[in-house]
Protein backbone atom coordinates (compact mmCIF):
# COMPACT_ATOMS: atom_id res chain seq x y z
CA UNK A 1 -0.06 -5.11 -2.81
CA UNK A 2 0.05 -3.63 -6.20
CA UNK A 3 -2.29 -5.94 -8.54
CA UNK A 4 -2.56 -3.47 -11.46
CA UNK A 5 -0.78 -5.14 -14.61
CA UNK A 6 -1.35 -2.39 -17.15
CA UNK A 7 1.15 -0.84 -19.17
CA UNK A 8 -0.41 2.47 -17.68
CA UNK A 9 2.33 4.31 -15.98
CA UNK A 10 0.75 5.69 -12.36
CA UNK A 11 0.78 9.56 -11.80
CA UNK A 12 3.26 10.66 -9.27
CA UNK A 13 3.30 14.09 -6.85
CA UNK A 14 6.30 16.43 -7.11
CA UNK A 15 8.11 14.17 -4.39
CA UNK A 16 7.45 11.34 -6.20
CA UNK A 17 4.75 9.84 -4.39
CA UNK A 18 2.16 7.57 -6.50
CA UNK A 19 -1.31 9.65 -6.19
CA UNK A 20 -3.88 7.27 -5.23
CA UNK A 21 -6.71 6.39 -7.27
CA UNK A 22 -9.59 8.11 -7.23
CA UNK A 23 -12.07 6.42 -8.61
CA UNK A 24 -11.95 2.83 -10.14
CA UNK A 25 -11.91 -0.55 -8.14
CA UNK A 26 -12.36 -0.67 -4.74
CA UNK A 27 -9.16 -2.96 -4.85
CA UNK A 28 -6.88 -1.04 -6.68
CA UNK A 29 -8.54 2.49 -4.58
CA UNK A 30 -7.24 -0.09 -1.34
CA UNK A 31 -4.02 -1.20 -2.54
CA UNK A 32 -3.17 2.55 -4.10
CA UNK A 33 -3.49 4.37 -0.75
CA UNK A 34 -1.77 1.72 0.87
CA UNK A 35 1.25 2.13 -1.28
CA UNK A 36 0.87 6.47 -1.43
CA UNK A 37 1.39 5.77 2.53
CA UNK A 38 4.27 3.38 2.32
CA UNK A 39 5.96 5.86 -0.27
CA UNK A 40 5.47 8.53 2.97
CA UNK A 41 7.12 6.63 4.86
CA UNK A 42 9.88 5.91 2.89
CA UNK A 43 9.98 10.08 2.20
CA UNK A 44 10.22 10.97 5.70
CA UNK A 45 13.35 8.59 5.96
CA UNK A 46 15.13 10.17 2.67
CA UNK A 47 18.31 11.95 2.84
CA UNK A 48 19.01 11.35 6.33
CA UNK A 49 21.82 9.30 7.56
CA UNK A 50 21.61 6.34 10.59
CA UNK A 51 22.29 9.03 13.29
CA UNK A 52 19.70 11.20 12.51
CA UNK A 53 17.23 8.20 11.67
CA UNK A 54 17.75 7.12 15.64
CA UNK A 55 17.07 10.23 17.20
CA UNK A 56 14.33 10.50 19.16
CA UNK A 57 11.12 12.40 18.61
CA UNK A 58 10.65 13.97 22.02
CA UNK A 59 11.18 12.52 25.76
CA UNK A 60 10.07 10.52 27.70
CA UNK A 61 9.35 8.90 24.22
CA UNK A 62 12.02 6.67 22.28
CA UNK A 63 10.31 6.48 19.00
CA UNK A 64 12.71 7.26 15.87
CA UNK A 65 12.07 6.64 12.35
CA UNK A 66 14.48 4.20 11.89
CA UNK A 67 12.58 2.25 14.70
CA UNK A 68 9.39 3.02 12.54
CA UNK A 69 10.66 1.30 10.09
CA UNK A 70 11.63 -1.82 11.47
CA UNK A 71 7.92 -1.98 13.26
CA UNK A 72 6.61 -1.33 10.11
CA UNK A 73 8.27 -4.55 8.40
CA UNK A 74 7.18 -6.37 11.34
CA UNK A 75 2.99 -5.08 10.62
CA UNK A 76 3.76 -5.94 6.94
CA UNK A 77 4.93 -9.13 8.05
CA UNK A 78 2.05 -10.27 10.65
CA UNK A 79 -0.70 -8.42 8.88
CA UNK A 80 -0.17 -10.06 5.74
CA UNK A 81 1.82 -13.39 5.79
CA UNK A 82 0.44 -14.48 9.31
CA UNK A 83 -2.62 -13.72 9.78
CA UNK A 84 -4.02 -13.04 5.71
CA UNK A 85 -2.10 -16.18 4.41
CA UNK A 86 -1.80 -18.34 7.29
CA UNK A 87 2.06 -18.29 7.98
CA UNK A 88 4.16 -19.09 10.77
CA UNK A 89 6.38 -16.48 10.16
CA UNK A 90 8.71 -15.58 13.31
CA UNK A 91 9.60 -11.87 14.03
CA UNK A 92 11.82 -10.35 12.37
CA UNK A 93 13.70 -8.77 15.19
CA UNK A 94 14.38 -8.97 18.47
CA UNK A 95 12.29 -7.18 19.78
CA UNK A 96 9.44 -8.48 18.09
CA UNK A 97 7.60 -4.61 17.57
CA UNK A 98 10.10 -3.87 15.87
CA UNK A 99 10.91 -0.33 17.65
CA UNK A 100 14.09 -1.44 19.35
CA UNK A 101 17.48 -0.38 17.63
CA UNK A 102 20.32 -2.27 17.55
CA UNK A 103 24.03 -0.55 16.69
CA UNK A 104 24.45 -2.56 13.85
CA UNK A 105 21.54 -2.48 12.00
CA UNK A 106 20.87 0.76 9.97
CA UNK A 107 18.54 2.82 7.93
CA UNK A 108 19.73 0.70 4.26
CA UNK A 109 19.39 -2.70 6.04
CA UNK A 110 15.78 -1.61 7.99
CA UNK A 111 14.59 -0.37 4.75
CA UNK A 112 15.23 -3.62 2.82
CA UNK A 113 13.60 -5.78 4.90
CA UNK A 114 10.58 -3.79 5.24
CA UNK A 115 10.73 -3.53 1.26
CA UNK A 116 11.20 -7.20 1.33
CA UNK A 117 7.99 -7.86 3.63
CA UNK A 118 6.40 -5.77 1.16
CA UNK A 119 6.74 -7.67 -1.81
CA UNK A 120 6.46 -10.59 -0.04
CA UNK A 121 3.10 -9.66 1.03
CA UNK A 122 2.29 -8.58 -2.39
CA UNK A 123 3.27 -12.20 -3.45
CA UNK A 124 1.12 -13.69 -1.19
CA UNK A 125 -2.28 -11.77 -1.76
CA UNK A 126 -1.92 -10.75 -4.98
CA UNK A 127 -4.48 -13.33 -6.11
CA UNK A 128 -7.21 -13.31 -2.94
CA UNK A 129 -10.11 -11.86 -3.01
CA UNK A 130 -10.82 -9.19 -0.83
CA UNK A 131 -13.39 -11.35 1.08
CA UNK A 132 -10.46 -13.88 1.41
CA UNK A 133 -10.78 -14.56 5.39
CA UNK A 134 -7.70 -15.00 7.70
CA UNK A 135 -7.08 -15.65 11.18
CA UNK A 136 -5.25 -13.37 14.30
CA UNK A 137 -3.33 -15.70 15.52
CA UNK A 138 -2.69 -13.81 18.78
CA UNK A 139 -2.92 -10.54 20.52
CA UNK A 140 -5.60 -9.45 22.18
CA UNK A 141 -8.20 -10.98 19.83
CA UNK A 142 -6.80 -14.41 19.11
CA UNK A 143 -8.75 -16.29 16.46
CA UNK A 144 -10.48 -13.43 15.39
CA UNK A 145 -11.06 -14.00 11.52
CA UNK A 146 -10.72 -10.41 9.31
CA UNK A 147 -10.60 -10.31 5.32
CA UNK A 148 -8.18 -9.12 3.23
CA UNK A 149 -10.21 -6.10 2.93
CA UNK A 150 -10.32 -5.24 6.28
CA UNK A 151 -6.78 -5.95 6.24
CA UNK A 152 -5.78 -3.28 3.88
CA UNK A 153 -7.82 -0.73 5.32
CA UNK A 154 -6.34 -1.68 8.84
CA UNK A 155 -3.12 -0.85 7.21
CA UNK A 156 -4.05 2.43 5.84
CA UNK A 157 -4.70 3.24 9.05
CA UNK A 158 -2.06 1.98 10.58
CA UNK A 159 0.30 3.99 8.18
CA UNK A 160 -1.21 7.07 8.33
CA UNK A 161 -1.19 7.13 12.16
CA UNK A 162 2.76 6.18 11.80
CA UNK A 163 2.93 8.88 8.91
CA UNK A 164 1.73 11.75 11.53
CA UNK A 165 4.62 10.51 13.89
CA UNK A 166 7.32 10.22 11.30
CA UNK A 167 6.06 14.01 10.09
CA UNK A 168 6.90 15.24 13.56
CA UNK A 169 10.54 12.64 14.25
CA UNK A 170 11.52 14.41 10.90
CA UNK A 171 10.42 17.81 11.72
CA UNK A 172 12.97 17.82 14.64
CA UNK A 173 15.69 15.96 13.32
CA UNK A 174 16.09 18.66 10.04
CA UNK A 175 12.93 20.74 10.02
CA UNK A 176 11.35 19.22 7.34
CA UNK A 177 7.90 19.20 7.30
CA UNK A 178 4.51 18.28 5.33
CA UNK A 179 3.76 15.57 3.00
């Protein structure tokens, strides 16, 4: 959701992370932390190949990081073309959380189309203000109207929660940790 056009080049941690703003507009503060998270998530996934990416973080839970992922693109995707923009935008999988794996669809292909819902979403609100009202279509709050800013912060949130799962799925698969 990037809407900084400057020629400014944005500071980045050791692992390559953007740091997020702070100070400045509260839209570019919004959109900043939003993308520090989404550059987590993509960290946690880095160097490890599809098997690892579908293991399990503990039982009797099935959550992986691969399957993070793919729910992910599926927030990105209702959060911001269907409900912010007004889209009827089916699921992108089958399972329309996104955390079911399927045995042909890997870490590359999950990763593009979450990077793909990303820029789409980017496309979309790029020009709204952040009082810009949308509509939940359903769920358990149907016709619930939220604005774009309470959209972003939702999916702050939303990330960082994920980003505290995908720490621990990636602290078992290799012992990685942090970050």
């Amino acid at each position: 959701m990037t809407s900084d056009t400057s020629a400014e080049l944005t500071p980045t941690l050791p692992d390559g992370r953007p740091v997020p703003h702070l100070s400045g507009d509260e839209r570019a503060m919004l959109e900043s932390w939003l993308d520090f998270h989404r550059a987590t998530l993509a960290l946690k996934c880095a160097g490890l190949d599809d098997a690892q990416v579908r293991m399990p973080a503990a039982e009797p839970s099935a959550l992986t990081l691969l399957g993070l992922v793919q729910h992910l693109a599926e927030v990105e995707r209702n959060w911001f073309q269907r409900v912010t923009a007004g889209l009827d935008a089916p699921p992108l999988f089958e399972d329309p959380t996104g955390y079911a794996l399927q045995p042909g669809r890997g870490l590359d292909e999950a990763l593009g189309i979450w990077r793909r819902e990303i820029a789409r979403g980017r496309e979309l609100c790029g020009g709204l203000p952040l009082d810009h009202v949308g509509r939940v279509a359903e769920g358990p709050v149907p016709g619930m109207e939220v604005s774009l800013r309470w959209v972003l912060i939702h999916m702050i949130e939303e990330y960082a929660r994920h980003n505290g799962h995908a720490d621990l799925l990636r602290e078992r698969i290799d012992g990685v940790t942090g970050a």
